[in-house]
N, C-alpha and C. Protein backbone atom coordinates (compact mmCIF):
# COMPACT_ATOMS: atom_id res chain seq x y z
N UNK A 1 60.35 137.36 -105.45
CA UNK A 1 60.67 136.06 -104.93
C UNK A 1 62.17 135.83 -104.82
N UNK A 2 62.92 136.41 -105.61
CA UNK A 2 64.18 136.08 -105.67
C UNK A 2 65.21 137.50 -105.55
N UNK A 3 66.02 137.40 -104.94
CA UNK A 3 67.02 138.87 -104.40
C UNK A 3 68.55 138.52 -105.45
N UNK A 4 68.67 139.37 -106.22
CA UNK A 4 69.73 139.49 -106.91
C UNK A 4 71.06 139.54 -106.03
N UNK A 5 72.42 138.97 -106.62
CA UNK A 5 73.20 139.15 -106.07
C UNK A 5 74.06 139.70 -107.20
N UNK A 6 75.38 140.36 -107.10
CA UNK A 6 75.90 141.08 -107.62
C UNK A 6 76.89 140.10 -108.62
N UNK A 7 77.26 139.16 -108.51
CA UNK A 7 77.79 138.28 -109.68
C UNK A 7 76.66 137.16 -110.48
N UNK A 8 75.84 137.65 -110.39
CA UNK A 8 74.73 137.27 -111.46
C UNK A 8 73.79 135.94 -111.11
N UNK A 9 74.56 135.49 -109.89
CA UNK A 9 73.28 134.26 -108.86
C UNK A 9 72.17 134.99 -108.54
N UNK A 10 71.42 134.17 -108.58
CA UNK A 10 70.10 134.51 -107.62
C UNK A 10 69.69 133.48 -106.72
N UNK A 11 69.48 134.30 -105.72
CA UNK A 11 69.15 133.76 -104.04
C UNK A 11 67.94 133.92 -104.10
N UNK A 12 67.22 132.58 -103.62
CA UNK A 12 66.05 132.83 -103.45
C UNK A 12 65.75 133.17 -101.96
N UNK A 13 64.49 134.26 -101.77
CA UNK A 13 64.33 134.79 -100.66
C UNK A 13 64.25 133.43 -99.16
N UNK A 14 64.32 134.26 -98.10
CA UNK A 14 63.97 133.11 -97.07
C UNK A 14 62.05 132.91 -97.36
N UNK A 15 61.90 132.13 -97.38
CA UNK A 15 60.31 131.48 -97.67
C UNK A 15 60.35 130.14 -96.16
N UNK A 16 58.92 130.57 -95.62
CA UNK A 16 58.85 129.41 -94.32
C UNK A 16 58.39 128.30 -94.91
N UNK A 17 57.88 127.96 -96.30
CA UNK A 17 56.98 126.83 -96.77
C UNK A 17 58.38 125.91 -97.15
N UNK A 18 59.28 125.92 -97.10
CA UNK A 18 59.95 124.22 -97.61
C UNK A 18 60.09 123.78 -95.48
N UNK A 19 60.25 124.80 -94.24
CA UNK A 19 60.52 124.36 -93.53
C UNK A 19 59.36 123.34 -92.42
N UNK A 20 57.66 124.67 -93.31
CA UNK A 20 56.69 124.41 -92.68
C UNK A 20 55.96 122.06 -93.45
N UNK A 21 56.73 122.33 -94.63
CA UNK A 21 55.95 121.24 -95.72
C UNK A 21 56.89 120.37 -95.47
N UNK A 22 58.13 120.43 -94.75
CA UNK A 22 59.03 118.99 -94.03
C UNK A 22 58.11 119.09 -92.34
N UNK A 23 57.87 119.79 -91.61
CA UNK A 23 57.23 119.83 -90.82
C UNK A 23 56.50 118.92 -90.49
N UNK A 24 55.32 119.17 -91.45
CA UNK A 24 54.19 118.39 -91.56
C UNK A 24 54.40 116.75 -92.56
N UNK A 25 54.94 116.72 -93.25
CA UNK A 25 55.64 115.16 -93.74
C UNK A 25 55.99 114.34 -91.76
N UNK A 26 56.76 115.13 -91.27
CA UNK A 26 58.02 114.19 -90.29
C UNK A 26 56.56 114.37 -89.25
N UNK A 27 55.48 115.49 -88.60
CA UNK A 27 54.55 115.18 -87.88
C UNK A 27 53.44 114.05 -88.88
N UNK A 28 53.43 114.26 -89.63
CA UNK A 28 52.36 112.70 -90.10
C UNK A 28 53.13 111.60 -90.23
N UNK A 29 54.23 111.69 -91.05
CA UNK A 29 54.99 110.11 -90.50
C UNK A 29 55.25 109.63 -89.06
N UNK A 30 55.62 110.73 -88.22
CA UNK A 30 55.64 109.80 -86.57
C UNK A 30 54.28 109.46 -86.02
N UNK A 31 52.91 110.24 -86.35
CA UNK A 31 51.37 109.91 -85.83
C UNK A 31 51.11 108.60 -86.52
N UNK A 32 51.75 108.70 -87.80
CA UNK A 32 50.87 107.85 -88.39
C UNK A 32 51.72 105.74 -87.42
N UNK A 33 53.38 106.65 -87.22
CA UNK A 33 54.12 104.90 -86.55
C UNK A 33 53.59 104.84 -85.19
N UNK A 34 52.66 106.19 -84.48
CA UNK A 34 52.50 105.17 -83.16
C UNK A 34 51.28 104.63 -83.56
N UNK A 35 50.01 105.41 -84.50
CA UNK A 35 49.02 104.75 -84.72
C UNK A 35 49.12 103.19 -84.92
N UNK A 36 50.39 102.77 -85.61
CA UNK A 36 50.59 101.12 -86.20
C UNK A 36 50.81 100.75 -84.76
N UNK A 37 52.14 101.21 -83.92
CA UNK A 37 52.30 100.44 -82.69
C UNK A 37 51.47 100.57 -81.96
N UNK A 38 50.29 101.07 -81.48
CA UNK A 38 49.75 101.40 -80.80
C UNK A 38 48.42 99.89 -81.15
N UNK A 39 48.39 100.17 -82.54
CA UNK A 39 47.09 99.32 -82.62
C UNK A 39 47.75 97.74 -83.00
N UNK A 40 49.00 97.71 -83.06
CA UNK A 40 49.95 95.94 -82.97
C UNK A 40 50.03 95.79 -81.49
N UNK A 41 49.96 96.40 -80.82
CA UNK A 41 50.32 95.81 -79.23
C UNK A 41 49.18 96.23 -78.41
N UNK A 42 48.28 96.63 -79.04
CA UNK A 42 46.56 96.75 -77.94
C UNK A 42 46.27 95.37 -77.51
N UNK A 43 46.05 94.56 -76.48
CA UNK A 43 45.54 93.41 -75.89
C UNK A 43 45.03 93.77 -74.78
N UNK A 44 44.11 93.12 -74.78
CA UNK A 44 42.79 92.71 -73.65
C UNK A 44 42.91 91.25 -73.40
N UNK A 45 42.10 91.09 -72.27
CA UNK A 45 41.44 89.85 -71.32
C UNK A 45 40.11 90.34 -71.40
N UNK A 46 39.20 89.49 -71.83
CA UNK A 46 38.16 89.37 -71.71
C UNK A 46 37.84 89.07 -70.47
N UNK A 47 36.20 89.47 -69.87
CA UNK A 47 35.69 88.37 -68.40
C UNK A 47 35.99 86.89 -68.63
N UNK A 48 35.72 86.36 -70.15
CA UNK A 48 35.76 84.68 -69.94
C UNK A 48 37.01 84.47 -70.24
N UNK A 49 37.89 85.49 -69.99
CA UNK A 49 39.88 84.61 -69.94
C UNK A 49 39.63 84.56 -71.91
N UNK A 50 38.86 85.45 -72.40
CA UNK A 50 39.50 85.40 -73.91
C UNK A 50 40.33 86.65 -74.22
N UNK A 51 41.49 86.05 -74.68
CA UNK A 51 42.63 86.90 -74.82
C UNK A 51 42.12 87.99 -76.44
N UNK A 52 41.34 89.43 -76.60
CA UNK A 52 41.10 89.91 -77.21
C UNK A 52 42.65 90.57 -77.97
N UNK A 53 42.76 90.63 -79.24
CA UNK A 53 44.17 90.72 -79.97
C UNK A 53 44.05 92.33 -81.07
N UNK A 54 44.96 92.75 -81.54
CA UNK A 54 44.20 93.32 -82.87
C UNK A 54 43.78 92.10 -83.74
N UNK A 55 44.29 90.80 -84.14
CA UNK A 55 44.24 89.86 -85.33
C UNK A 55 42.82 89.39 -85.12
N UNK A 56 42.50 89.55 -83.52
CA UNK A 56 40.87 88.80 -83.32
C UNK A 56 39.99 89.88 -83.88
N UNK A 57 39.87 90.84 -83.45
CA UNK A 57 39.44 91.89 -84.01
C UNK A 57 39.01 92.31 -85.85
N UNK A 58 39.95 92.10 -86.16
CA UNK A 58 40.31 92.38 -87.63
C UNK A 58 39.00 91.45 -88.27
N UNK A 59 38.82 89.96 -87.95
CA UNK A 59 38.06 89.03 -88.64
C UNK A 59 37.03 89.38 -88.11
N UNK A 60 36.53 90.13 -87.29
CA UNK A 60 35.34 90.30 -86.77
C UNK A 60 34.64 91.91 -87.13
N UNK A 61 35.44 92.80 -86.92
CA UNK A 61 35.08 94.17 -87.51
C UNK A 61 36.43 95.05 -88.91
N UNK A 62 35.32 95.14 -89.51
CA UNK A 62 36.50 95.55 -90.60
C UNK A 62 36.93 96.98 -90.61
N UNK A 63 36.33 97.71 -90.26
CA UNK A 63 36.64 99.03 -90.09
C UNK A 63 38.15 99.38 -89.22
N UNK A 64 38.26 98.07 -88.19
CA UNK A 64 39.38 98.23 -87.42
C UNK A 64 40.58 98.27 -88.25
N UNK A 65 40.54 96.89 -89.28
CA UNK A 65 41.56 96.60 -90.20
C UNK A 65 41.82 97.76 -90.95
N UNK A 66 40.80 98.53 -91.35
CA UNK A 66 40.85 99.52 -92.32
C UNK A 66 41.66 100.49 -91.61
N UNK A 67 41.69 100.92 -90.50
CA UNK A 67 42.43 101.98 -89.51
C UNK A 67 43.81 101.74 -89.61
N UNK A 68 44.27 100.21 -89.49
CA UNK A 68 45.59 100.02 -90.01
C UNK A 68 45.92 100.19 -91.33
N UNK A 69 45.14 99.56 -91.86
CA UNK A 69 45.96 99.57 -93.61
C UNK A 69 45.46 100.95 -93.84
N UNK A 70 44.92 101.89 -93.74
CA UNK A 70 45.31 103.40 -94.03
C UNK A 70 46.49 103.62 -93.22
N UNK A 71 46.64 103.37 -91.94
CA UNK A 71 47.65 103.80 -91.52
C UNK A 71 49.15 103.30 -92.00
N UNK A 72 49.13 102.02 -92.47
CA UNK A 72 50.28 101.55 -93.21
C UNK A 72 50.14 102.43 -94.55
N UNK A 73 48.93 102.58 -95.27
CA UNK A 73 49.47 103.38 -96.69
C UNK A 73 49.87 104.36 -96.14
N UNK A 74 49.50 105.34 -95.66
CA UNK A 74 49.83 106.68 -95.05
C UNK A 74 51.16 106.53 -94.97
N UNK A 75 52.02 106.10 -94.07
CA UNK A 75 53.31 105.50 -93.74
C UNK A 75 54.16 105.19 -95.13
N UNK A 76 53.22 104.50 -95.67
CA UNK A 76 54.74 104.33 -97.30
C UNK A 76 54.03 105.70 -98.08
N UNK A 77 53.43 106.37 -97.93
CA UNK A 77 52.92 107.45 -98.95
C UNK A 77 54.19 108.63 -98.09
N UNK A 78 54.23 108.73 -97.06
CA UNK A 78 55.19 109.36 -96.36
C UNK A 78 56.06 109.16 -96.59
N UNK A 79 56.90 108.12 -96.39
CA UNK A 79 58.27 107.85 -96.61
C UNK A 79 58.32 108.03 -97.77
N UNK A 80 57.91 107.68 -98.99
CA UNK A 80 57.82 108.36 -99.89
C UNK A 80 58.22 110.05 -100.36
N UNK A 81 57.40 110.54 -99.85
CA UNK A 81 57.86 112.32 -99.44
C UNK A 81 58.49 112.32 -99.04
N UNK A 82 59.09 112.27 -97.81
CA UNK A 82 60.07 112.86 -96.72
C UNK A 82 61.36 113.42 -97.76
N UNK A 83 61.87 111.94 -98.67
CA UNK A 83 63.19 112.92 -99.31
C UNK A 83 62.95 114.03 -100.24
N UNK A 84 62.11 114.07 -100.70
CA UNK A 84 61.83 115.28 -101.72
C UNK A 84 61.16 116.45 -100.73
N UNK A 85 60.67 116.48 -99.18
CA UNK A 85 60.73 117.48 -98.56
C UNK A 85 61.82 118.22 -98.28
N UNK A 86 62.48 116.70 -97.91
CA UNK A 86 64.17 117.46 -97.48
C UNK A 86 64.83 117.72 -98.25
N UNK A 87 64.83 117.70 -99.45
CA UNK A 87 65.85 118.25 -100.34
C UNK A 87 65.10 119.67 -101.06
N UNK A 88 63.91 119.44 -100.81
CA UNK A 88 63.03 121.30 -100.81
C UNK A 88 63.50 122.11 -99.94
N UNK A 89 63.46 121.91 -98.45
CA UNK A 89 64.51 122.26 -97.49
C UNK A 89 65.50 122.59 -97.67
N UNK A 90 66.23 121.78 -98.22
CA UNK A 90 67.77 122.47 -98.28
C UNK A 90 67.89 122.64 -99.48
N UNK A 91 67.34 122.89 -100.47
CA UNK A 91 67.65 123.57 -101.61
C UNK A 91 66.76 124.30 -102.12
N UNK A 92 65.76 124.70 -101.35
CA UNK A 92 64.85 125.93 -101.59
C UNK A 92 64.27 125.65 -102.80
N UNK A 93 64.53 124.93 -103.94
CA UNK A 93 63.79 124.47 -105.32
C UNK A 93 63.12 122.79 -104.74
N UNK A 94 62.07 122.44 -105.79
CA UNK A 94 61.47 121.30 -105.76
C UNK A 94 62.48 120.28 -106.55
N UNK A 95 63.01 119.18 -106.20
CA UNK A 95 63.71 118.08 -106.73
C UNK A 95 62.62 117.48 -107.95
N UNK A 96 61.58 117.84 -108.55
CA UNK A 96 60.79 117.50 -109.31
C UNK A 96 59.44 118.54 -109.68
N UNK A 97 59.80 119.13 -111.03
CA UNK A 97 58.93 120.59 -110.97
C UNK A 97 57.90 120.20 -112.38
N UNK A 98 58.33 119.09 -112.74
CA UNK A 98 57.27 118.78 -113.95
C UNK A 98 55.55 119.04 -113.56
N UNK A 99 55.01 119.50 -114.29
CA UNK A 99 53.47 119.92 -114.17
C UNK A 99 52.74 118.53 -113.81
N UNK A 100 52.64 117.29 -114.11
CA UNK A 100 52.17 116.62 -114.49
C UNK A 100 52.44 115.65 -112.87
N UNK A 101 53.99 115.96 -112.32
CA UNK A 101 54.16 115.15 -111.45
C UNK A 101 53.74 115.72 -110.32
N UNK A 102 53.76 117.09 -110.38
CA UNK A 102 53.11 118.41 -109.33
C UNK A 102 51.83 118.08 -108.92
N UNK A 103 51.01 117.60 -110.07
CA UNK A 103 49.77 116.72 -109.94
C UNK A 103 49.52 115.72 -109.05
N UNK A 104 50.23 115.10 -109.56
CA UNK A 104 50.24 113.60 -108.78
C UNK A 104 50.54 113.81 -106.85
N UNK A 105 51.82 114.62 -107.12
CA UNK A 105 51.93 114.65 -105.81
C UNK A 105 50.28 115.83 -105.15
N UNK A 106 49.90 116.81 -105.64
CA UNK A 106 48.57 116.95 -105.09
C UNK A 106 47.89 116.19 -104.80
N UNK A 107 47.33 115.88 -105.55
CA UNK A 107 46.25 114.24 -105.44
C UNK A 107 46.40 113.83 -104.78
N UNK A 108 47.92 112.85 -104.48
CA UNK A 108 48.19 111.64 -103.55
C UNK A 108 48.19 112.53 -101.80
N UNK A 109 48.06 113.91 -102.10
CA UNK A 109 48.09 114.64 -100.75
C UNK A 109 46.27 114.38 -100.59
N UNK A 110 45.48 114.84 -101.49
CA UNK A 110 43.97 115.05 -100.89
C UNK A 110 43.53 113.56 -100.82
N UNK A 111 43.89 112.29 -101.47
CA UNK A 111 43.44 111.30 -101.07
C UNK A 111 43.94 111.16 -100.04
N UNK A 112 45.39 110.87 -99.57
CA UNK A 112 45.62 110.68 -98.31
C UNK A 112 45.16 111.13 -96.99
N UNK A 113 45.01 112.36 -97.23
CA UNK A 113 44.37 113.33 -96.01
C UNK A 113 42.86 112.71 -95.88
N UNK A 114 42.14 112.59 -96.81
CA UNK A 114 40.72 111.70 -96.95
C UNK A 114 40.46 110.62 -96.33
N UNK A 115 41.89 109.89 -96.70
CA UNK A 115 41.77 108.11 -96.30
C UNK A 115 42.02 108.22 -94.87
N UNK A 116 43.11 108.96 -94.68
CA UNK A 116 43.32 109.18 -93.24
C UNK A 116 41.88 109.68 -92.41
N UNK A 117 41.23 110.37 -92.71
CA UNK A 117 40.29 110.91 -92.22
C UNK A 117 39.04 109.97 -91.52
N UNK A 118 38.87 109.28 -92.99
CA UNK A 118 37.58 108.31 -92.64
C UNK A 118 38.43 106.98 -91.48
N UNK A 119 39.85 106.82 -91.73
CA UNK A 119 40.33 106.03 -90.61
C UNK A 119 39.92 106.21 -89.18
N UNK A 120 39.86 108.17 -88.66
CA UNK A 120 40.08 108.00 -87.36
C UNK A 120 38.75 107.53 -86.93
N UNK A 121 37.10 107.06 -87.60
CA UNK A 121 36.21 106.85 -86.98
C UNK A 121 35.74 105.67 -86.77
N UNK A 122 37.14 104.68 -87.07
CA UNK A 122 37.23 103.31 -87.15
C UNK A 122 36.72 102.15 -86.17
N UNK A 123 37.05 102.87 -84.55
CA UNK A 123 36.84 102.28 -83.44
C UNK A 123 35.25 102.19 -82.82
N UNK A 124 34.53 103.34 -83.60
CA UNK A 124 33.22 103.39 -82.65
C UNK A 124 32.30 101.93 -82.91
N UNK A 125 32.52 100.88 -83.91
CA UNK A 125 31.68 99.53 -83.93
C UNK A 125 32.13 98.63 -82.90
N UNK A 126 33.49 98.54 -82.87
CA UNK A 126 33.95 98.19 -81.94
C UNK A 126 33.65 98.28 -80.29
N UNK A 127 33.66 99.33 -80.04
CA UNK A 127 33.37 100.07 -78.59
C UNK A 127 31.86 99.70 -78.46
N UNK A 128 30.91 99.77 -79.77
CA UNK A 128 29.75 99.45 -78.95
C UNK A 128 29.48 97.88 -79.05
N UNK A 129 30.44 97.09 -79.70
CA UNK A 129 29.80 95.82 -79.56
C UNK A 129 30.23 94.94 -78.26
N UNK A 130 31.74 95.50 -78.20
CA UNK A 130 32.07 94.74 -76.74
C UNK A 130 32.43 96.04 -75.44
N UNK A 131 31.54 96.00 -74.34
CA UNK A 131 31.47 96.97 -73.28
C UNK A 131 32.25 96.15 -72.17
N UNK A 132 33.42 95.12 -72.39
CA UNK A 132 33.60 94.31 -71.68
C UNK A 132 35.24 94.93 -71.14
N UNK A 133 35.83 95.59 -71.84
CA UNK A 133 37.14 95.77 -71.73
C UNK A 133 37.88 97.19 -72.29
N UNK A 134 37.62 98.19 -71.21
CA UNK A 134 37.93 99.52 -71.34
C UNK A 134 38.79 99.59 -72.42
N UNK A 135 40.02 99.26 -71.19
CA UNK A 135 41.38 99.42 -71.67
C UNK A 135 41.85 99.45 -73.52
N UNK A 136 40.96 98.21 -73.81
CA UNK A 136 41.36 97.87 -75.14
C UNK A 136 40.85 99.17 -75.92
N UNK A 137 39.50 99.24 -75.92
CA UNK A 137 39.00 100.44 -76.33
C UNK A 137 39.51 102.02 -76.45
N UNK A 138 39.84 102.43 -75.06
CA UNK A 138 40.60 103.51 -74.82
C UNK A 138 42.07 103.74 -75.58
N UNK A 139 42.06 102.79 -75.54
CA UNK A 139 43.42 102.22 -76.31
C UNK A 139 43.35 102.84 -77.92
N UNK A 140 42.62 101.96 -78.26
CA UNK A 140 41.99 102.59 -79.67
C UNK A 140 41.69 103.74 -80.06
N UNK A 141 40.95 104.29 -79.23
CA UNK A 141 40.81 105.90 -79.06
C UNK A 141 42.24 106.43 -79.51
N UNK A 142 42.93 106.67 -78.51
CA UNK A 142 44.42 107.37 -78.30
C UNK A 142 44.99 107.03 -79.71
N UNK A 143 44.61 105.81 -80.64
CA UNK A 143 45.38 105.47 -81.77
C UNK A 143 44.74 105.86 -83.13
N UNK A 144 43.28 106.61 -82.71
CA UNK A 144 42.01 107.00 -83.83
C UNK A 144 42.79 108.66 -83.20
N UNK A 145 43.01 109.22 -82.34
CA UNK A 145 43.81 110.54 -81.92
C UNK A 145 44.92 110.77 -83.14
N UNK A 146 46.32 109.89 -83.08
CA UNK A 146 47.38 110.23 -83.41
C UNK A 146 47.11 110.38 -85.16
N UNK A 147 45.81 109.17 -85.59
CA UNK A 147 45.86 109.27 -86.87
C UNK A 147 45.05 110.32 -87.41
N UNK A 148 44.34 111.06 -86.44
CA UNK A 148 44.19 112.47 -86.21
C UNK A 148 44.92 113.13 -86.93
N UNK A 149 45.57 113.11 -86.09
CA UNK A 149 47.22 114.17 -86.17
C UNK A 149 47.70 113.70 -87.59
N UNK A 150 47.84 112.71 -88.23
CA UNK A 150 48.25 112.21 -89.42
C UNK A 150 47.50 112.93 -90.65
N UNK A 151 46.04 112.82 -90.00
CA UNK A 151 45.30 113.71 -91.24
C UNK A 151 45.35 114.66 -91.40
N UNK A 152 45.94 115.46 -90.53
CA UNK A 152 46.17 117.36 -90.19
C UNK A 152 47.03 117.28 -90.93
N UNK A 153 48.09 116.53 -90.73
CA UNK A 153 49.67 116.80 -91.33
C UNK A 153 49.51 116.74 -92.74
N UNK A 154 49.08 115.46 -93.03
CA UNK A 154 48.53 115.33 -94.74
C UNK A 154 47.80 116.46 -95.33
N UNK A 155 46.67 116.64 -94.57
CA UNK A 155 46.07 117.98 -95.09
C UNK A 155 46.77 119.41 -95.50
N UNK A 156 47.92 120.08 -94.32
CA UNK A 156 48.77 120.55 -94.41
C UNK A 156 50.01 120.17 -95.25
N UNK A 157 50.21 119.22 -95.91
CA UNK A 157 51.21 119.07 -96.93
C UNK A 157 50.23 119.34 -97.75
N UNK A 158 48.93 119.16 -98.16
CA UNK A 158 48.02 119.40 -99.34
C UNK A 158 48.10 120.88 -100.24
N UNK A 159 48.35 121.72 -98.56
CA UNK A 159 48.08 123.12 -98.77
C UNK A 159 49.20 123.21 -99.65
N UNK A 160 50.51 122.61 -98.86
CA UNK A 160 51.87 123.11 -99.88
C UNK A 160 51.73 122.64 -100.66
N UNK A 161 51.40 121.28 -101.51
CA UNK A 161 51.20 120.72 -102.91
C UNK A 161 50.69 121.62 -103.95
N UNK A 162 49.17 122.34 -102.91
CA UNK A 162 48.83 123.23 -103.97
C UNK A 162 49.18 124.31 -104.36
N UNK A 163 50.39 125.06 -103.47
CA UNK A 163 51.07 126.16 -103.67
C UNK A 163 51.81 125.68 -104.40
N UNK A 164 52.30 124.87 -104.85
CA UNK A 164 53.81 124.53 -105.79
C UNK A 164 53.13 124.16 -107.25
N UNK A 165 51.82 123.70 -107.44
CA UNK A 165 51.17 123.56 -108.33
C UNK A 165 50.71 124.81 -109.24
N UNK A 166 50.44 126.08 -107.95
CA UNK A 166 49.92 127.16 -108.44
C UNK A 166 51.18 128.47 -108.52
N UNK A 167 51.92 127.72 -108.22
CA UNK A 167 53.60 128.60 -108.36
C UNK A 167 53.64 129.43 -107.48
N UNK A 168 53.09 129.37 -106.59
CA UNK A 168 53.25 130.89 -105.39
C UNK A 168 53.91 130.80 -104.25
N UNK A 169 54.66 129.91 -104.40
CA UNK A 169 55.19 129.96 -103.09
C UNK A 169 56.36 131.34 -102.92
């Protein structure tokens, strides 16, 4: 793992996992901000001139709400990471190697990837109760997509959690 140098440092080898585990942090934090903008600025017109909102929505199907507030935890569970990716990045060691916190950060990777998961199937009550207004719907889709992409990324930081847990990187 590590290449000796001749005044008694050691260099650790080039390894792709601190570049691949910021990767996947900065692709789930941007899926997870259009998922929020995407589902704050969805509006419809109904046939009877009712202005359909996310806020109308929310009191009426809960699963929708739930698509956001995973997607908001997701988002502070991220920002969260990002600096301790990037400073894995550029310093090839973990900014926090305690056993116990190695944990935590696993965990908070397989719940997240989970929560994210059951988010993207948020829209289908929706879609079948009102057949009145594509757009809004489709809409939703494209924003049950990106948080897609959010759960891949999470999942893929999982993998690295558990390599740093199991020391192999």
């Amino acid at each position: 793992m590590y290449r000796a140098q001749y005044d008694g440092y050691y260099e650790p080898c080039s390894s792709k996992v601190p570049i691949f585990s910021l990767a996947a942090r900065v692709a789930t934090f941007a899926s997870l901000v259009v998922t929020v903008v995407i589902l704050q600025t969805n509006k419809a017109t109904l046939n009877t001139e009712f202005r359909l909102t996310y806020s109308d929505t929310t009191c009426l199907f809960h699963s929708y709400r739930y698509m956001l507030y995973v997607s908001i935890l997701g988002l502070v569970y991220t920002v969260m990471q990002i600096p301790l990716a990037v400073y894995y990045f550029g310093a090839r060691k973990r900014l926090i190697e305690h056993y116990s916190l190695l944990h935590i950060d696993f965990y908070g990777d397989k719940i997240m990837s989970l929560l994210l998961g059951e988010g993207v199937g948020a829209t289908s009550d929706l879609n079948m109760a009102y057949q009145t207004s594509k757009l809004f719907f489709d809409l939703s889709y494209v924003a049950a997509v990106f948080i897609l992409i959010g759960c891949l990324g999470s999942a893929i930081s999982s993998i690295f959690s558990s390599l740093a847990l199991s020391k192999d990187e």
